[in-house]
C-alpha atoms as a PDB file:
ATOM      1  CA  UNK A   1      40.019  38.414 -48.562  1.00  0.00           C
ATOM      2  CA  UNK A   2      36.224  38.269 -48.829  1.00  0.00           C
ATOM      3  CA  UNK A   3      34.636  36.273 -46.320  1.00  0.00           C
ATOM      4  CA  UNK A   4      32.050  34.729 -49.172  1.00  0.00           C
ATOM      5  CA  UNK A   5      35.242  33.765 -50.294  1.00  0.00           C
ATOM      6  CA  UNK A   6      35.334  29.335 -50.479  1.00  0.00           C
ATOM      7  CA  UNK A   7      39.356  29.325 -50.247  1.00  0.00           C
ATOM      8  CA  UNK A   8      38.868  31.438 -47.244  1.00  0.00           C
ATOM      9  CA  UNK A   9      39.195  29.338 -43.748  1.00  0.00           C
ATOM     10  CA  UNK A  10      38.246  32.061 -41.423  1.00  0.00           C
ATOM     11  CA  UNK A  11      34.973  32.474 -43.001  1.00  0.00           C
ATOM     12  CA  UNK A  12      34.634  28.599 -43.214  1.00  0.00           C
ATOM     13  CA  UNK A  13      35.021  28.637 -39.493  1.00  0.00           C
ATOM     14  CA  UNK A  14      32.657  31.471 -39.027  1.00  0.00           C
ATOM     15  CA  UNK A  15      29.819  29.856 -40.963  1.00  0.00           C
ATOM     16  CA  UNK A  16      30.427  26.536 -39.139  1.00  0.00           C
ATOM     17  CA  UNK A  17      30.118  28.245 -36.001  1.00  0.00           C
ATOM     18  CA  UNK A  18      26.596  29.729 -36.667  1.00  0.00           C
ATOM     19  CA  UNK A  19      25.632  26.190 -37.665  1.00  0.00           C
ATOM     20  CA  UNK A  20      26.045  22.957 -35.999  1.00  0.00           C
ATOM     21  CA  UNK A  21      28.571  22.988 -32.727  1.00  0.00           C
ATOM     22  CA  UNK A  22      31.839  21.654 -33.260  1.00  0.00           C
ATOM     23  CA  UNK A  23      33.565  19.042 -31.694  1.00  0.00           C
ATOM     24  CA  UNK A  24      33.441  18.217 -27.984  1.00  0.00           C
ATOM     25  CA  UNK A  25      30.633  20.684 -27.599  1.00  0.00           C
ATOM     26  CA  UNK A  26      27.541  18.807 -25.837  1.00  0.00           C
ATOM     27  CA  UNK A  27      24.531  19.538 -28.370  1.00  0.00           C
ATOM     28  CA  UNK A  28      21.223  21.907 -26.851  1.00  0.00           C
ATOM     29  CA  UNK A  29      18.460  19.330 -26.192  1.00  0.00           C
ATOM     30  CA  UNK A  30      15.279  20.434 -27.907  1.00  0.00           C
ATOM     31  CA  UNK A  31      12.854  22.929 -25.625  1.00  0.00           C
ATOM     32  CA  UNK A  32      11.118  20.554 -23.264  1.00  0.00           C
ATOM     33  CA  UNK A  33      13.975  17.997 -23.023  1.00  0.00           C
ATOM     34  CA  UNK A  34      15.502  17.923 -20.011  1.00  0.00           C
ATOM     35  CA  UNK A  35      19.310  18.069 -20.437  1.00  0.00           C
ATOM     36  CA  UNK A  36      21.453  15.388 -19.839  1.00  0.00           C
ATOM     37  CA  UNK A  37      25.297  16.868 -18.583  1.00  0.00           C
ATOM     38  CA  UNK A  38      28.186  15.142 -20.998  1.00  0.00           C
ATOM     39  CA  UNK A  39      26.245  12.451 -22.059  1.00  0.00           C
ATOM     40  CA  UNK A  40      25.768  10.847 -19.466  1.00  0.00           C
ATOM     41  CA  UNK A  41      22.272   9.629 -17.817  1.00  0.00           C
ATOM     42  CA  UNK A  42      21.209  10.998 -14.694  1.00  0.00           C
ATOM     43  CA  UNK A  43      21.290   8.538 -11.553  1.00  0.00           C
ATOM     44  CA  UNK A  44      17.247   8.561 -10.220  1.00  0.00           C
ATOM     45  CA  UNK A  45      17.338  10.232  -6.723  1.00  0.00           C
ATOM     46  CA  UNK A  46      17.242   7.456  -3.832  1.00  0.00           C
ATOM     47  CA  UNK A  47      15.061   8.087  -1.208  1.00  0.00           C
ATOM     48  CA  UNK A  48      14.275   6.173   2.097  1.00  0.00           C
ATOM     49  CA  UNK A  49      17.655   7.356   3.270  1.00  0.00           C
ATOM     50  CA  UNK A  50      20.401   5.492   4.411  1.00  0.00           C
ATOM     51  CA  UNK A  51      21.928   4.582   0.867  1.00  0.00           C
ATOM     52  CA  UNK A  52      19.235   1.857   0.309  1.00  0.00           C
ATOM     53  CA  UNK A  53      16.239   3.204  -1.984  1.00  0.00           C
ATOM     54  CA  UNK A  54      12.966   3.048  -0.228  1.00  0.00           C
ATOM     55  CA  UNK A  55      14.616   2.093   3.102  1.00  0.00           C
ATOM     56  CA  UNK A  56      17.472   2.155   5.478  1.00  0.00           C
ATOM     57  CA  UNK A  57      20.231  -0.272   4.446  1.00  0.00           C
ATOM     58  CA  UNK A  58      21.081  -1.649   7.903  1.00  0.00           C
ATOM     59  CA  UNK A  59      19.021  -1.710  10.614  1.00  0.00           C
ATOM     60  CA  UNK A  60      18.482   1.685  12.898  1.00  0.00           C
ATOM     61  CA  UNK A  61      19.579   1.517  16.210  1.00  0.00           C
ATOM     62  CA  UNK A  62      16.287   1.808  17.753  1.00  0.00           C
ATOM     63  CA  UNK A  63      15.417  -0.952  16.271  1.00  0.00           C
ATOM     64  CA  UNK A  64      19.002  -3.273  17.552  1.00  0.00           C
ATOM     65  CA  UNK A  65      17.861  -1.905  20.857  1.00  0.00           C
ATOM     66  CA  UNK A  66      14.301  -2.960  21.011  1.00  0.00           C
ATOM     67  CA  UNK A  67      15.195  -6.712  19.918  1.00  0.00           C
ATOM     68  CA  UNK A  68      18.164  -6.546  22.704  1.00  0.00           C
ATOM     69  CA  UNK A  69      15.257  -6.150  25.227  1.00  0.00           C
ATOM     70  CA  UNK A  70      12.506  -8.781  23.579  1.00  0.00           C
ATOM     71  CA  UNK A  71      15.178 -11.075  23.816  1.00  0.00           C
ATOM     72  CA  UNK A  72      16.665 -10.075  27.166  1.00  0.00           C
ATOM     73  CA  UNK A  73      12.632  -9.908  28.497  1.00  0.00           C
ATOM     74  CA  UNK A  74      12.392 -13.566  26.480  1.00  0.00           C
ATOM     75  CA  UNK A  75      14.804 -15.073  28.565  1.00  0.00           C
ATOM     76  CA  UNK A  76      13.848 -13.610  31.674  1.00  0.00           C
ATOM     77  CA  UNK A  77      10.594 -15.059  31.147  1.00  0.00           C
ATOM     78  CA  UNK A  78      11.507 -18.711  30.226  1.00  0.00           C
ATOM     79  CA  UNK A  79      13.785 -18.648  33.687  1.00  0.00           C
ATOM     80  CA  UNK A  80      10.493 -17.627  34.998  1.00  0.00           C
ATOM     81  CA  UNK A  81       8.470 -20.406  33.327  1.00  0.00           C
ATOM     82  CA  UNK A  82      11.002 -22.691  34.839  1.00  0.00           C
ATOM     83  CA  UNK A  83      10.759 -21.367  38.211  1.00  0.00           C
ATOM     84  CA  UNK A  84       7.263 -21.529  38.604  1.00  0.00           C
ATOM     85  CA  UNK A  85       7.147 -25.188  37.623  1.00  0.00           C
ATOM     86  CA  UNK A  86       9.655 -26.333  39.539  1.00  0.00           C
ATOM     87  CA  UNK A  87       8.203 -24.005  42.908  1.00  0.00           C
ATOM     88  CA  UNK A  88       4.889 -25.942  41.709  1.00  0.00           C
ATOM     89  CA  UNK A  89       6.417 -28.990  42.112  1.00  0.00           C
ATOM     90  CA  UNK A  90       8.401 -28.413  45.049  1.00  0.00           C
ATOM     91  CA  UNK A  91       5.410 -27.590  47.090  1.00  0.00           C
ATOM     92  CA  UNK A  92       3.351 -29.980  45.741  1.00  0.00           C
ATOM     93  CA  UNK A  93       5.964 -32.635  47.802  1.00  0.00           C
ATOM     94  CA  UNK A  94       5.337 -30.084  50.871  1.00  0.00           C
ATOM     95  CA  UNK A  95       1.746 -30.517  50.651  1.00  0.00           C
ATOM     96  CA  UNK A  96       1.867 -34.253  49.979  1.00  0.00           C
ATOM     97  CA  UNK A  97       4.311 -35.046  52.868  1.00  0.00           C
ATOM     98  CA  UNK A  98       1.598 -32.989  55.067  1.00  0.00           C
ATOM     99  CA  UNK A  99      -1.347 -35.141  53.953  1.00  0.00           C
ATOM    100  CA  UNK A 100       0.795 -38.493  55.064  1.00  0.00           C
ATOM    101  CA  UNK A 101       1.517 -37.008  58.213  1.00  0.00           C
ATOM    102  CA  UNK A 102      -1.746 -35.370  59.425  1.00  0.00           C
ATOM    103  CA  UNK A 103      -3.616 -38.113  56.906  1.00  0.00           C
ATOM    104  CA  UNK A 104      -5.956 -35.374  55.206  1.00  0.00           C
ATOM    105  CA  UNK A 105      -7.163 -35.843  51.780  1.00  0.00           C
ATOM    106  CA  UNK A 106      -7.671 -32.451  51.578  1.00  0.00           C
ATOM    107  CA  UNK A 107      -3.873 -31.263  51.637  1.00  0.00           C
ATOM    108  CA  UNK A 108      -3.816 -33.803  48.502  1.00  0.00           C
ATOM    109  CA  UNK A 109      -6.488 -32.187  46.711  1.00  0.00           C
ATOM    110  CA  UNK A 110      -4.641 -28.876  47.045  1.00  0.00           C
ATOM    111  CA  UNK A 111      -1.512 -29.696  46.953  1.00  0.00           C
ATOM    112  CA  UNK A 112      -2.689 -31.562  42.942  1.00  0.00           C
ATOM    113  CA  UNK A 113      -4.511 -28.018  42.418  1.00  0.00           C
ATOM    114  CA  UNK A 114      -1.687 -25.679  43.691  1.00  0.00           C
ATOM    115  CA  UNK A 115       0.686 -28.109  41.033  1.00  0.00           C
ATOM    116  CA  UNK A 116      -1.712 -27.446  38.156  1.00  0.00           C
ATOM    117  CA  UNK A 117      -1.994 -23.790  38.411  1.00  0.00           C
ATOM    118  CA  UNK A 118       1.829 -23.529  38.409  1.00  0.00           C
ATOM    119  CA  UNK A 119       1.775 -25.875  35.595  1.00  0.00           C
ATOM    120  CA  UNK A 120      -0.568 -23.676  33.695  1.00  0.00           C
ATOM    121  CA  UNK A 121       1.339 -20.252  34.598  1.00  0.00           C
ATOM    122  CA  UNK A 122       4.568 -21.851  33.492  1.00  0.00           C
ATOM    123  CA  UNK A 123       3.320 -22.788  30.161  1.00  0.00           C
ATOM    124  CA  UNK A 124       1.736 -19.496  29.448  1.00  0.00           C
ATOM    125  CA  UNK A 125       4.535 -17.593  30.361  1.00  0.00           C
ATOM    126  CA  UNK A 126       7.031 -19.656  27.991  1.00  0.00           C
ATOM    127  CA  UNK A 127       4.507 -19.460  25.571  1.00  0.00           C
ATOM    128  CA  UNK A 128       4.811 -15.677  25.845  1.00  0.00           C
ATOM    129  CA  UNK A 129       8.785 -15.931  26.306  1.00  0.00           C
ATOM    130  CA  UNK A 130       8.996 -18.048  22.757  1.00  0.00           C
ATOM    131  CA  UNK A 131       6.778 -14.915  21.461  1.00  0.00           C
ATOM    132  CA  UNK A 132       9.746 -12.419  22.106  1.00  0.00           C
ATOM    133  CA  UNK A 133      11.906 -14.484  21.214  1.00  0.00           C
ATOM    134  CA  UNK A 134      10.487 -15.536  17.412  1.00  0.00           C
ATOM    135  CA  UNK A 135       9.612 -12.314  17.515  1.00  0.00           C
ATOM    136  CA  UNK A 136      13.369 -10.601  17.756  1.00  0.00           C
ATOM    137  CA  UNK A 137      14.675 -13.082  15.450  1.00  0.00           C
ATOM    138  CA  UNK A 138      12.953 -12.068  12.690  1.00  0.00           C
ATOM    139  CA  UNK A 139      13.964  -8.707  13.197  1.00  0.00           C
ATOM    140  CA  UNK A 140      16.127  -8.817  10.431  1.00  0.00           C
ATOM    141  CA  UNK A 141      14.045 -10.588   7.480  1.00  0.00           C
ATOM    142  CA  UNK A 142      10.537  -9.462   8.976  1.00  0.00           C
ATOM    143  CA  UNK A 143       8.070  -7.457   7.336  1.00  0.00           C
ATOM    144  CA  UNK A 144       5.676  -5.137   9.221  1.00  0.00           C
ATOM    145  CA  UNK A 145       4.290  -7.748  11.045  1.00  0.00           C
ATOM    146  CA  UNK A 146       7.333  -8.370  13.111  1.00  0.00           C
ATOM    147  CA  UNK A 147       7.213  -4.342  13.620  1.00  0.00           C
ATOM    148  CA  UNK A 148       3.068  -5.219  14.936  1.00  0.00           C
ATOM    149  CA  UNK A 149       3.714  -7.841  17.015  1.00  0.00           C
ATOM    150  CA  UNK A 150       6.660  -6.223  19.103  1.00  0.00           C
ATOM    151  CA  UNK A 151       4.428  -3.218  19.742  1.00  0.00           C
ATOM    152  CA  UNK A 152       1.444  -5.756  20.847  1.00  0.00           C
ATOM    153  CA  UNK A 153       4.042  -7.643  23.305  1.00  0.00           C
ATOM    154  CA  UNK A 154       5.440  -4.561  24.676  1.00  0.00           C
ATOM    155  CA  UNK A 155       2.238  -3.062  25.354  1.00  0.00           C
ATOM    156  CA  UNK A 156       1.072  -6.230  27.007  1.00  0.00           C
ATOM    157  CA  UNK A 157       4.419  -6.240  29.049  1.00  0.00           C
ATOM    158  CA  UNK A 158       4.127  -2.840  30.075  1.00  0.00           C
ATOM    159  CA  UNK A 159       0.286  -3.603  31.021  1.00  0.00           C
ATOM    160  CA  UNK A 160       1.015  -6.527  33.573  1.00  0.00           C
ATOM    161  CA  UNK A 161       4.031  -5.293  35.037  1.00  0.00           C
ATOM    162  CA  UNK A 162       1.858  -2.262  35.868  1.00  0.00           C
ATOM    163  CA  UNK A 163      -0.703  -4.528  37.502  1.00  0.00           C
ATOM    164  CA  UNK A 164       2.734  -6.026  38.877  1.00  0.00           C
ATOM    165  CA  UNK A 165       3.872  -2.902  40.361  1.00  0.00           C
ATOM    166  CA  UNK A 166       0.415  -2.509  42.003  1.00  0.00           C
ATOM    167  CA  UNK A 167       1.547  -5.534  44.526  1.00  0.00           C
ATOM    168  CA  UNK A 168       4.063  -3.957  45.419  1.00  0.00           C
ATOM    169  CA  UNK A 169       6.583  -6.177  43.209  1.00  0.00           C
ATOM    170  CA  UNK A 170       9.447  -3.212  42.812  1.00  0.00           C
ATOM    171  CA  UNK A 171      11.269  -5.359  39.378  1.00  0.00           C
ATOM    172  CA  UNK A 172       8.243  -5.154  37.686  1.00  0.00           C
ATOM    173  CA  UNK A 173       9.733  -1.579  36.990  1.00  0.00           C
ATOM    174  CA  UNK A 174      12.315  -3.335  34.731  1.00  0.00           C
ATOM    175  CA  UNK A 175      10.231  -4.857  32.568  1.00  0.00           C
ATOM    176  CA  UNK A 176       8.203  -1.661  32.693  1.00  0.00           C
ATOM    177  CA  UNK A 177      11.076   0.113  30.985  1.00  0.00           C
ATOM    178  CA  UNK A 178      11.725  -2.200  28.600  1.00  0.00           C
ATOM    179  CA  UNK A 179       8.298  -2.624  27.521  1.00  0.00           C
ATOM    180  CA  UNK A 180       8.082   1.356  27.066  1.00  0.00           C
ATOM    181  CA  UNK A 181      11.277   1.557  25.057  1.00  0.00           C
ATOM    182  CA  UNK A 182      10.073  -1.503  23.105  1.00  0.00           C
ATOM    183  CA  UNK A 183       6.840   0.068  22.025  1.00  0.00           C
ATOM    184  CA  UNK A 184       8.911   3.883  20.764  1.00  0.00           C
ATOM    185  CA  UNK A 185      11.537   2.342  19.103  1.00  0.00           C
ATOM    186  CA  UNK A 186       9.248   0.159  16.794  1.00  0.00           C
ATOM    187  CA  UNK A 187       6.973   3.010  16.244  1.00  0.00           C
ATOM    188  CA  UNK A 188       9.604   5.850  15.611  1.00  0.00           C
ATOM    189  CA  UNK A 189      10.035   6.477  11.959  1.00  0.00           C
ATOM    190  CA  UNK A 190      13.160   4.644  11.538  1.00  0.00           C
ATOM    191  CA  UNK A 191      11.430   1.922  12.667  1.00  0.00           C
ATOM    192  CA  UNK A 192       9.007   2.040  10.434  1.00  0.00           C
ATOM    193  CA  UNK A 193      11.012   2.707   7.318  1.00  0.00           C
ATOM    194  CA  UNK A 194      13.251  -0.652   8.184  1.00  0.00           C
ATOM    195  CA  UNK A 195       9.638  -2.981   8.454  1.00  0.00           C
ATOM    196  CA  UNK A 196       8.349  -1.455   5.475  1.00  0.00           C
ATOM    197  CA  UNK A 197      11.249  -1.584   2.990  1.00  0.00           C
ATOM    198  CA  UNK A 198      11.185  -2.964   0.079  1.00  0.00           C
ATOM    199  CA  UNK A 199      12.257  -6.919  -0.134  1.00  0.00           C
ATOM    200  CA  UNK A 200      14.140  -8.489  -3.049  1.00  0.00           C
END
């Protein structure tokens, strides 16, 4: 048999061979083309890490940790708000009860100033309290705002409880921890990827 020969199969088969690929062969993409494998398109690479492209999927540890403490310094502080108030009021009776018994209007006009700068401090600090607070609990939808503002109250936190420390006040310590491990776990990397990723 001649393999120009038409009625021949094996030179059939040769011929189609140097031609187009048979069946269930995956075709050459053209020079420049990347190559797809099978068929199928290639999945784009996700980045961010975690499984969630552009960000972690659930939120870092660091991050769980440092709205633990804005809430556990939070509600520390409120108990302190309440504390001062009610100390201001308590010896604003002590000072009153003094004035009717030595008859001073003095003792009255300190015992009304001694109540107002309680008053004042106890505001402030549950102003400050309702800061961590708000702040933690938008830990989960927040943006990198939320991320800011921890940083700013922990930095503040750490600052007076220093000044704290300085009277000799040995808890300030505490909230000088916290206020430290606030402030690196916001600004560590995973912290920063979980503000800053992307929102649907």
């Amino acid at each position: 048999m001649s393999f120009g020969d038409p009625n021949n199969p094996y030179g059939q088969q040769g011929q189609q061979q140097g031609g187009q690929p048979g069946y269930g062969y995956p075709q050459q993409a053209p020079e420049g083309v990347p190559q797809q494998g099978y068929g199928y398109p290639q999945a784009p690479p996700v980045q961010g890490g975690y499984g969630y492209p552009g960000g972690p999927g659930t939120m870092p540890g660091g991050v769980k940790a440092a709205r633990i403490m804005l809430y556990v310094l939070g509600g520390l502080q409120v108990i302190g708000a309440i504390v001062m108030v009610v100390g201001g009021a308590w010896l604003s009776d002590q000072l009153s009860d003094a004035e009717s018994s030595y008859g001073s209007s003095s003792t009255q006009d300190a015992a009304d100033i001694s109540m107002g700068i309680f008053v004042v401090a106890g505001i402030l600090t549950l102003g400050i309290a309702l800061w961590a607070i708000l702040t933690a609990a938008k830990f989960s939808s927040g943006a990198n705002g939320i991320r800011i503002s921890a940083i700013v109250y922990g930095s503040l936190v750490t600052l007076f409880s220093v000044i704290s420390l300085l009277t000799a006040n040995v808890f300030a310590l505490i909230s000088i921890a916290l206020g430290i491990m606030i402030i690196v776990f916001c600004a560590k990397q995973d912290g920063a990827q979980w503000f800053q990723r992307p929102r649907h």
